[in-house]
Protein backbone atom coordinates (compact mmCIF):
# COMPACT_ATOMS: atom_id res chain seq x y z
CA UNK A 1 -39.97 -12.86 -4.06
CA UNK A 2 -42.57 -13.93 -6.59
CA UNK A 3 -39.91 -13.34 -9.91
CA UNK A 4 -43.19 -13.11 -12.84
CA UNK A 5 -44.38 -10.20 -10.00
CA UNK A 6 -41.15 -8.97 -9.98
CA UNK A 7 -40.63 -8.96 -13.58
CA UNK A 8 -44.00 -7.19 -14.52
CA UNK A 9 -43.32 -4.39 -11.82
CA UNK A 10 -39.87 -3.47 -13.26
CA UNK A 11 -41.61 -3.80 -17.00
CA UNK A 12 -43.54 -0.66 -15.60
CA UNK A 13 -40.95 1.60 -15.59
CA UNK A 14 -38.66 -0.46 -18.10
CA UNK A 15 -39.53 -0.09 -21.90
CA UNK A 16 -36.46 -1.94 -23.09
CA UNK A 17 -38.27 -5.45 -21.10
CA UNK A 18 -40.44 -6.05 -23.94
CA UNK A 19 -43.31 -8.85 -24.08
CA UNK A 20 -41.01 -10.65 -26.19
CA UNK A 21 -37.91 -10.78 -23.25
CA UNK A 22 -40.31 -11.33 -20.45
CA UNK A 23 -39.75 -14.88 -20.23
CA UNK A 24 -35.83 -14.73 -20.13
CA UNK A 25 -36.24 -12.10 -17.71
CA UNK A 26 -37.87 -14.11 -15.36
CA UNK A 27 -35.35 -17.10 -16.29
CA UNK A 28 -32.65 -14.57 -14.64
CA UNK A 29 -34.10 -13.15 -11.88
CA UNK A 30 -35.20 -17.31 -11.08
CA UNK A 31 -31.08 -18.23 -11.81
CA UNK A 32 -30.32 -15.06 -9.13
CA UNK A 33 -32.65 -16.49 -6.84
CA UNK A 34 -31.16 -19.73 -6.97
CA UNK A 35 -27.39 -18.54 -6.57
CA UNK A 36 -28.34 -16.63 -3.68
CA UNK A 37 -30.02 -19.30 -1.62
CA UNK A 38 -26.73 -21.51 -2.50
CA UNK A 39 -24.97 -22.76 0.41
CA UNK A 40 -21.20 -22.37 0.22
CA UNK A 41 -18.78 -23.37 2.93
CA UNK A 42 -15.60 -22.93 0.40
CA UNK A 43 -12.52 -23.70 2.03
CA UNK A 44 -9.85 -22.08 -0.32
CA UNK A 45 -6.28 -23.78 -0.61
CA UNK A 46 -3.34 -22.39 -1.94
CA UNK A 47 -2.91 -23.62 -5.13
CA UNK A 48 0.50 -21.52 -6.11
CA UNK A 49 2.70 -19.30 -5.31
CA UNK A 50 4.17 -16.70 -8.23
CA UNK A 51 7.30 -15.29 -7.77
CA UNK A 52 5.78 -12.49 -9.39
CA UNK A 53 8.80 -9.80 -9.64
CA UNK A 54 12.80 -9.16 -8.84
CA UNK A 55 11.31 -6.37 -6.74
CA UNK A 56 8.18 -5.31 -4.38
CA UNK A 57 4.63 -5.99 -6.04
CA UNK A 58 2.35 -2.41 -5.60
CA UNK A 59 -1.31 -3.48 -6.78
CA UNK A 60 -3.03 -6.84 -8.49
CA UNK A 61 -6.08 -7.04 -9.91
CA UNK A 62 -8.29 -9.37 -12.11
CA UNK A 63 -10.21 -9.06 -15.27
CA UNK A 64 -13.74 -9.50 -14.81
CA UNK A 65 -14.44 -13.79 -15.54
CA UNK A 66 -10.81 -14.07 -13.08
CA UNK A 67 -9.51 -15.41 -15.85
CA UNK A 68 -6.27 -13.63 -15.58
CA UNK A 69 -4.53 -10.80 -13.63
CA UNK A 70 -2.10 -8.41 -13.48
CA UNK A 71 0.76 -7.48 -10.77
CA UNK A 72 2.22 -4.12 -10.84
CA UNK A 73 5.96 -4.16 -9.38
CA UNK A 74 8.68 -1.84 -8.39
CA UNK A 75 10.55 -3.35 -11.47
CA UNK A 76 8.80 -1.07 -13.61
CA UNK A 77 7.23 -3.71 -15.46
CA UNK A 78 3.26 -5.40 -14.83
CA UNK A 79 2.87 -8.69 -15.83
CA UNK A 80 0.03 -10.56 -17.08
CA UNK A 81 -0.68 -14.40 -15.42
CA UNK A 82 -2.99 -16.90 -15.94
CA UNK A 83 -5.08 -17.74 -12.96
CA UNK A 84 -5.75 -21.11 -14.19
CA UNK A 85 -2.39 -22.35 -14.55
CA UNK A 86 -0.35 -19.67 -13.18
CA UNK A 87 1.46 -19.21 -15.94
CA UNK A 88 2.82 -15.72 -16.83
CA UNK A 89 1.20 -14.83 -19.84
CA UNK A 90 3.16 -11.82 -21.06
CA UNK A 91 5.12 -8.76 -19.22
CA UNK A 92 4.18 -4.94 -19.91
CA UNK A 93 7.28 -3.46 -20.31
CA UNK A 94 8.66 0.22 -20.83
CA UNK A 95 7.26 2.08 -18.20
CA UNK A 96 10.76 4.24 -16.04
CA UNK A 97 9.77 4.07 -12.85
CA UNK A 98 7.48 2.64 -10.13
CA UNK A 99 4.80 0.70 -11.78
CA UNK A 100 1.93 1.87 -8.90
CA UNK A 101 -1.63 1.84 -10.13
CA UNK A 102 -3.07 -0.69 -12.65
CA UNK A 103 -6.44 -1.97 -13.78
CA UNK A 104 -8.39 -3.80 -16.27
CA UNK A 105 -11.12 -2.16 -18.45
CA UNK A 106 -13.59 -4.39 -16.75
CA UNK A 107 -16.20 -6.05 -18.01
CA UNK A 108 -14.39 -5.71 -21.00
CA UNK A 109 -11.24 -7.07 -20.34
CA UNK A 110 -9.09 -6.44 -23.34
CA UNK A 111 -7.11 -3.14 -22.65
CA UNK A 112 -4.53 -2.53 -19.30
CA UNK A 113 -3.37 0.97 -18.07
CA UNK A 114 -0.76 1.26 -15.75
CA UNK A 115 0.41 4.45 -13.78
CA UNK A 116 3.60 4.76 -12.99
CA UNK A 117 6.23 7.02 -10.62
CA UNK A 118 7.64 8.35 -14.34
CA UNK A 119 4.34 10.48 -14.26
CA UNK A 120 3.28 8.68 -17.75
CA UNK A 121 0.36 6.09 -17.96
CA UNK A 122 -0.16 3.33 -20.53
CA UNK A 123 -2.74 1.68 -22.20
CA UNK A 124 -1.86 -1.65 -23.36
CA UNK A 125 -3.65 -4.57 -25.46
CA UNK A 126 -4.22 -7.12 -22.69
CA UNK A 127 -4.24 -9.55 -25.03
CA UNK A 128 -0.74 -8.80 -27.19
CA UNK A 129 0.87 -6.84 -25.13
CA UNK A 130 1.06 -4.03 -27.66
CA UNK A 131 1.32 -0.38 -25.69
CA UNK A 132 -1.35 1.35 -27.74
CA UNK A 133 -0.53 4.66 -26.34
CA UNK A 134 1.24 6.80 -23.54
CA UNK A 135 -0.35 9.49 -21.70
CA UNK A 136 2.17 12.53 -20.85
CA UNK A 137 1.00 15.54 -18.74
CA UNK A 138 1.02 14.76 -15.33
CA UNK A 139 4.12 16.93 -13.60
CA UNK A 140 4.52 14.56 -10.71
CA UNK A 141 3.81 10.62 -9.68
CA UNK A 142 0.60 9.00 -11.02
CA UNK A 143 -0.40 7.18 -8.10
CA UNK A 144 -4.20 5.73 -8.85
CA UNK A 145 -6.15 5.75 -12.15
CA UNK A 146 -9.37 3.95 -13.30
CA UNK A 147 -11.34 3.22 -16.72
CA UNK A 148 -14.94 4.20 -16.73
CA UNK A 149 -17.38 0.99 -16.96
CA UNK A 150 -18.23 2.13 -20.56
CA UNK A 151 -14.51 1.88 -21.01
CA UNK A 152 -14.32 4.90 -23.23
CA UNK A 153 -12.37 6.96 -20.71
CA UNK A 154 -9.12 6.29 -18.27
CA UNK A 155 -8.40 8.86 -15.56
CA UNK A 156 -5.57 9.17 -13.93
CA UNK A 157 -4.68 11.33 -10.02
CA UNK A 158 -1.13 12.37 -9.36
CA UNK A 159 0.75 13.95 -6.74
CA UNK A 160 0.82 17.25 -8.75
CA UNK A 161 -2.66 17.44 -7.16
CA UNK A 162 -4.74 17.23 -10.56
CA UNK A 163 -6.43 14.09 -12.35
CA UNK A 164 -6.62 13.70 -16.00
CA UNK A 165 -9.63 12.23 -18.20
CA UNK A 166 -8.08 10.26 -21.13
CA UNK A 167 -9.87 9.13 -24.37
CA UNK A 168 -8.34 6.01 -24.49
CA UNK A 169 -9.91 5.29 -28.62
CA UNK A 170 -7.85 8.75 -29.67
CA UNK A 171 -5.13 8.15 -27.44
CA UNK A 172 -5.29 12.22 -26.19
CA UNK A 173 -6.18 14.14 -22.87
CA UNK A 174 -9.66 14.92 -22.36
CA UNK A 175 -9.76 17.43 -19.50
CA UNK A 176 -7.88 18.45 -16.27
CA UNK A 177 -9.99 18.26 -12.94
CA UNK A 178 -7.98 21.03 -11.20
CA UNK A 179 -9.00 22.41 -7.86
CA UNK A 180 -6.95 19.87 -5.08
CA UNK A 181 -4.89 21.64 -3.22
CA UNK A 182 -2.59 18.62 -2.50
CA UNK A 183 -2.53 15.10 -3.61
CA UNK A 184 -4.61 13.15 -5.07
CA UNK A 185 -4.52 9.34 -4.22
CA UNK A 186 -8.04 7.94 -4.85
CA UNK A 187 -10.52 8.16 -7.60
CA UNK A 188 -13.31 6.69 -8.84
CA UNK A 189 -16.31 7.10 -11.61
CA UNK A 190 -19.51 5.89 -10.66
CA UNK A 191 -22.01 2.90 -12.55
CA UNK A 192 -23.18 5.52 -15.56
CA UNK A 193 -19.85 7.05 -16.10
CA UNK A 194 -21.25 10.92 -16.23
CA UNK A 195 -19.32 11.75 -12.86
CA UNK A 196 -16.02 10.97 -10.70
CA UNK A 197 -14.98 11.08 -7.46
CA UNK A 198 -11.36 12.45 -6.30
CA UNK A 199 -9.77 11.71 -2.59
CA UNK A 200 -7.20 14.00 -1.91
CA UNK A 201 -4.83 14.80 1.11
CA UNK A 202 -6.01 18.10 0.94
CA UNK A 203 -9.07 16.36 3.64
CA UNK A 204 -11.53 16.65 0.51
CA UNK A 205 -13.21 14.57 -1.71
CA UNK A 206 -14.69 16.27 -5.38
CA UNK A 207 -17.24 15.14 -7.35
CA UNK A 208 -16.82 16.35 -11.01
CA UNK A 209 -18.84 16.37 -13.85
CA UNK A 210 -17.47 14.15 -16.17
CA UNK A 211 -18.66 15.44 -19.50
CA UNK A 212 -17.49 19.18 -18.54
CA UNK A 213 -14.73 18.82 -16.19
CA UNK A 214 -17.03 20.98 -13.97
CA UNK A 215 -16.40 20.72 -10.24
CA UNK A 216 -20.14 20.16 -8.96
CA UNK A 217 -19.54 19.58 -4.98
CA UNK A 218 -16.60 19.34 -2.34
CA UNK A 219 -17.15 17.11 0.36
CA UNK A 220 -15.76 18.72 3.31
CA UNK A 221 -15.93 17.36 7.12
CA UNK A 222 -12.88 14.93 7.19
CA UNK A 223 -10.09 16.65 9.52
CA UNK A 224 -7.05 13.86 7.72
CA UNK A 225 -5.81 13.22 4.43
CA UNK A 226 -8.76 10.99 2.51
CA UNK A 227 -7.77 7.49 1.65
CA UNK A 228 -10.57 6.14 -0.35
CA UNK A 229 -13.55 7.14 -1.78
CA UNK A 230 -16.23 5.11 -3.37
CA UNK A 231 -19.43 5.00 -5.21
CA UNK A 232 -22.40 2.88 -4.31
CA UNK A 233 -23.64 0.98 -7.40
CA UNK A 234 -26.93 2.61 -8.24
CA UNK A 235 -24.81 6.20 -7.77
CA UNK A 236 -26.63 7.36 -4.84
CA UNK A 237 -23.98 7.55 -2.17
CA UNK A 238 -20.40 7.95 -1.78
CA UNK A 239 -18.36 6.66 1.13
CA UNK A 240 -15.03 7.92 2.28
CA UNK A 241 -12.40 6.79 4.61
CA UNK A 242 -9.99 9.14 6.08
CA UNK A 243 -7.35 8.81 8.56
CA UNK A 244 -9.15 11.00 11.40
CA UNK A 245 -10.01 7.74 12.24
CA UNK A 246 -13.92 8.01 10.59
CA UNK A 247 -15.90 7.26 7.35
CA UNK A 248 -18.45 9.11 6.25
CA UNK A 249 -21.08 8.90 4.11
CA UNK A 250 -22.36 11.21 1.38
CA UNK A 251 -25.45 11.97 -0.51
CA UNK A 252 -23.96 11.60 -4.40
CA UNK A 253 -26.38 14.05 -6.21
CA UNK A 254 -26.50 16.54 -3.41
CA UNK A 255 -22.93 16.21 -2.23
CA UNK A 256 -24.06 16.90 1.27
CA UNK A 257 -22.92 14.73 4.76
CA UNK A 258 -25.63 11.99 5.62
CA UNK A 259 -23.46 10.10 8.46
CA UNK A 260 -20.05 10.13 9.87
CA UNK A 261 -19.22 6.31 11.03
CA UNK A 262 -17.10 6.34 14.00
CA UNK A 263 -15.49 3.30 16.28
CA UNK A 264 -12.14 2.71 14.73
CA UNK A 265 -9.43 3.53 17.11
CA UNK A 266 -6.58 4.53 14.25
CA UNK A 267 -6.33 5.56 10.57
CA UNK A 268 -9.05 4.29 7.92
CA UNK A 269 -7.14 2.69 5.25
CA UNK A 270 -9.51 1.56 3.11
CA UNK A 271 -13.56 1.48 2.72
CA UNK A 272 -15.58 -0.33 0.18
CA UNK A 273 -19.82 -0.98 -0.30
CA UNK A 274 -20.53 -4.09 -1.24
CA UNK A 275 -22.55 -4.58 -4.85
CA UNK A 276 -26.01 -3.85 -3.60
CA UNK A 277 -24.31 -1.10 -2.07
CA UNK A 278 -26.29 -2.01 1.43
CA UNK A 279 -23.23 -3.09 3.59
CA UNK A 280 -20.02 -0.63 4.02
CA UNK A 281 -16.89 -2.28 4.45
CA UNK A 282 -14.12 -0.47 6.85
CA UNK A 283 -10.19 -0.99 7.61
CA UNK A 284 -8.37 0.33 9.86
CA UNK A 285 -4.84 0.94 11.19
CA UNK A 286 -6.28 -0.66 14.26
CA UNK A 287 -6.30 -4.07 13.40
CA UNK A 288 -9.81 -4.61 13.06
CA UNK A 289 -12.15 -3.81 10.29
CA UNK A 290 -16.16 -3.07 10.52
CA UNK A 291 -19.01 -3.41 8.98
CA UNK A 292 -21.92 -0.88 8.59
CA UNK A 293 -25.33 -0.92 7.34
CA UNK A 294 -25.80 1.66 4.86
CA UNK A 295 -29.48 2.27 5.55
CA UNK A 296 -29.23 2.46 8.98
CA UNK A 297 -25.72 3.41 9.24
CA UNK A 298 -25.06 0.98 12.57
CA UNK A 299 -22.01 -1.32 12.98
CA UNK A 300 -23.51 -4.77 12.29
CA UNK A 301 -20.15 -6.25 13.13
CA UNK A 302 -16.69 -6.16 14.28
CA UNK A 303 -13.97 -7.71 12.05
CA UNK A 304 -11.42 -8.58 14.94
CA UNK A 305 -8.33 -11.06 14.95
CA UNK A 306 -5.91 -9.50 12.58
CA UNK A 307 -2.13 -9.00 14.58
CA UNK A 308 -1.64 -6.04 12.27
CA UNK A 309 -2.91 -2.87 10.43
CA UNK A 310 -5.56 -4.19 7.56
CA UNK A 311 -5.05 -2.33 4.46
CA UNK A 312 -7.19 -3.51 1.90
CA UNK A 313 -10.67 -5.17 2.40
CA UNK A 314 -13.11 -6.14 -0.18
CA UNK A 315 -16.65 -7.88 -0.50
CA UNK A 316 -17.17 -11.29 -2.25
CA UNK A 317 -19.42 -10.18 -5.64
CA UNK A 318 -22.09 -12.39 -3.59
CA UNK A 319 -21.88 -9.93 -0.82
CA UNK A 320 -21.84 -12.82 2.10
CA UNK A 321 -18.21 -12.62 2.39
CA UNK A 322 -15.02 -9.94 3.31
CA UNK A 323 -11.32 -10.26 2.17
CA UNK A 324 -8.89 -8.59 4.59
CA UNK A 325 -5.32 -8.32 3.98
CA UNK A 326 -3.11 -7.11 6.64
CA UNK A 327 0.42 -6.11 7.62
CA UNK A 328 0.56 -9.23 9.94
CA UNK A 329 1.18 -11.38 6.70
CA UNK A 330 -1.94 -13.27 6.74
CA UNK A 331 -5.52 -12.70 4.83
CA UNK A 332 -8.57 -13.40 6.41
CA UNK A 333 -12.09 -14.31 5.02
CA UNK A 334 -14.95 -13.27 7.31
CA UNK A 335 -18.98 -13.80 7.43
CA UNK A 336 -20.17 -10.44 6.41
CA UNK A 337 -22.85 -10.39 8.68
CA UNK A 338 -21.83 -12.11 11.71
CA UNK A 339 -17.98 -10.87 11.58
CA UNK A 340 -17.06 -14.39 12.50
CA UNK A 341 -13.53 -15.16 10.60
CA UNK A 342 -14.51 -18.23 8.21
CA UNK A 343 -10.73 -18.89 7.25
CA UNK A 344 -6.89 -17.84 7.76
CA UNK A 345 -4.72 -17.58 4.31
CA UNK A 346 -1.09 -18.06 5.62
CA UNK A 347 1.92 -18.32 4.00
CA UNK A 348 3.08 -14.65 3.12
CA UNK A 349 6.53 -13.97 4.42
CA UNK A 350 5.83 -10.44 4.60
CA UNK A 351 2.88 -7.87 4.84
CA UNK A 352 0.39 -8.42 2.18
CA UNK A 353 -1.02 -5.08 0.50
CA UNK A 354 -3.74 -6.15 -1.82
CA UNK A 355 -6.07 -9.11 -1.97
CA UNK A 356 -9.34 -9.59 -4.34
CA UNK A 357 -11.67 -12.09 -5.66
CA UNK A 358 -12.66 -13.71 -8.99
CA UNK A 359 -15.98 -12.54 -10.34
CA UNK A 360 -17.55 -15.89 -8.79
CA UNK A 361 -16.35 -15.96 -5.87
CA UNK A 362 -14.16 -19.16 -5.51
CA UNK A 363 -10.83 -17.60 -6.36
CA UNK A 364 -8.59 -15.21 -4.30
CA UNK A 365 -5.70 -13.71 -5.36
CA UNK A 366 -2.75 -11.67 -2.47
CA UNK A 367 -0.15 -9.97 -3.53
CA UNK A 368 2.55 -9.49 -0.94
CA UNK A 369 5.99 -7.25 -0.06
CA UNK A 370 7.47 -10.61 -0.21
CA UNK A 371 7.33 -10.19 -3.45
CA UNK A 372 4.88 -13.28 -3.89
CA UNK A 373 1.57 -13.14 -5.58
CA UNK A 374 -0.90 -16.18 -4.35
CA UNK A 375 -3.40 -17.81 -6.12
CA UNK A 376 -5.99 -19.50 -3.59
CA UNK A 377 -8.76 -21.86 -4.72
């Protein structure tokens, strides 16, 4: 693409891209250009192995530079670690239960919530350690949660079938989404922040307004319990993966079924777009994982070689490359659009649960029910 053409067509419809930015416009679509031609054939190597907790890890997750990340544990605690040196940086302590869900307030980086089995979530300085505040409400097990991108808001889903908007500068409840008539174990807001999405066991997904609390669609058609639901980056879509074996596809501002992708032979554990939010991302039950094209809604390839269920799968921020992590101990890096498997991370004495990458790309992080967290380079 011809980047100065480029640049003046968005100026069209952009007023913030004055005559005065042009130039470093064009610098950044010319940088983007240049990191997507790049030719990478990154081996990663182990480079250490944490002995994260005293008991079973439940989620890890980076900040966004990959500077550091967090484990969540059965010990009730989440610790902080330095991906550089894989030092532990601090331990989050205080929670009574199950420490389940946990996330940065990416980009940002400088606050941590944790949901926990005790029904309570935290907000913690990432930085100190401090617990700023603790959010009580929830009658049953907080199970997922996320912070909007404008990081003004956490929300939380719970087994007592409602999710909970928190205003995480006051420290108080927001709103209720109530309307789930079981579970709730995903959630997530979209790229602006004015709506969220709820999975539920109930077979439905919602899609709330986030300003009102307003339910604005259900997304009925799934015949299983949901497990994950996702928005596409520019907000238009929403995929969901359900354990009737499918994933379907929804229209975001109309809340009505585009496509229903079939040719997984068990449970859908997991389902992800990748940044553009052109390629969908599948796991299943069934060993393999798929991916789709989200315009024309075909399987462009077959993930197979994993000796187990894959429960977690995630694109590279480049969108060239998958991360599977599966109950045969063993991650797997794949071409995204050949489905040939690039490289085998062994090493895990036990199934690994979550796996994700650095913002650039050159990092991967596992976390394991060995108890392990690994840091591969």
């Amino acid at each position: 693409t011809d980047a100065i053409a480029l640049v003046e067509e968005i100026q069209k419809g952009e007023p913030l891209i004055t005559a005065s930015c042009k130039e470093h416009v064009i610098h950044l679509v010319r940088r983007l250009q240049e990191k997507l031609v790049e030719k990478e054939d990154h081996k990663f190597y182990l480079f250490k192995v944490l002995k994260a907790h005293i008991l079973p890890l439940t989620n890890v997750a980076f900040n966004k530079s990959g500077s550091c990340f967090i484990t969540g544990s059965y010990d009730r605690t989440c610790k902080v670690w330095d991906t550089a040196s894989g030092e532990e940086l601090r331990t989050l302590e205080g929670h009574g239960n199950v420490v389940y869900a946990i996330a940065f307030n990416n980009p940002y980086g400088d606050k941590i919530a944790t949901g926990s089995f005790d029904k309570t979530c935290k907000l913690w300085s990432a930085e100190t350690g401090k617990c700023y505040y603790t959010f009580r409400g929830h009658s049953a097990e907080i199970v997922c949660l996320s912070f909007n991108l404008q990081s003004t808001l956490v929300a939380t889903g719970s087994m007592d079938t409602t999710a909970k908007l928190w205003n995480i500068e006051k420290g108080e409840e927001v709103v209720t989404l109530s309307g789930h008539s079981a579970e709730i174990i995903a959630l997530s807001f979209n790229t602006s922040g004015d709506r969220i999405i709820t999975g539920s066991f109930d077979h439905t997904v919602a899609v709330w307004d986030v300003g009102t609390g307003r339910m604005l669609h259900t997304l009925i058609g799934h015949r299983g319990e949901i497990s994950s639901a996702q928005f596409n980056w520019d907000c238009s879509l929403i995929v969901t993966g359900s354990m009737d074996k499918t994933c379907m596809l929804w229209n975001a501002i109309t809340g009505t079924h585009i496509a229903t992708l079939t040719g997984h032979s068990d449970e859908i554990l997991d389902v992800c777009f990748d940044y553009a939010g052109q390629r969908i991302a599948t796991a299943s039950a069934d060993g393999s994982a798929r991916v789709y094209n989200a315009e024309t809604k075909k399987c462009i390839a077959k993930l197979e070689g994993h000796g187990g269920e894959i429960s977690k799968v995630c694109f590279n921020p480049k969108g060239n490359h998958i991360l599977t992590a599966s109950s045969d101990k063993t991650a797997r890096l794949w071409d995204a659009a050949t489905g040939h498997c690039l490289q085998i991370l062994e090493g895990h004495t036990d199934e690994i649960f979550s796996c994700a990458f650095n913002y650039k790309g050159d990092i991967i992080i596992t976390g394991s029910k060995d108890n392990t967290c690994r840091i591969w380079h």
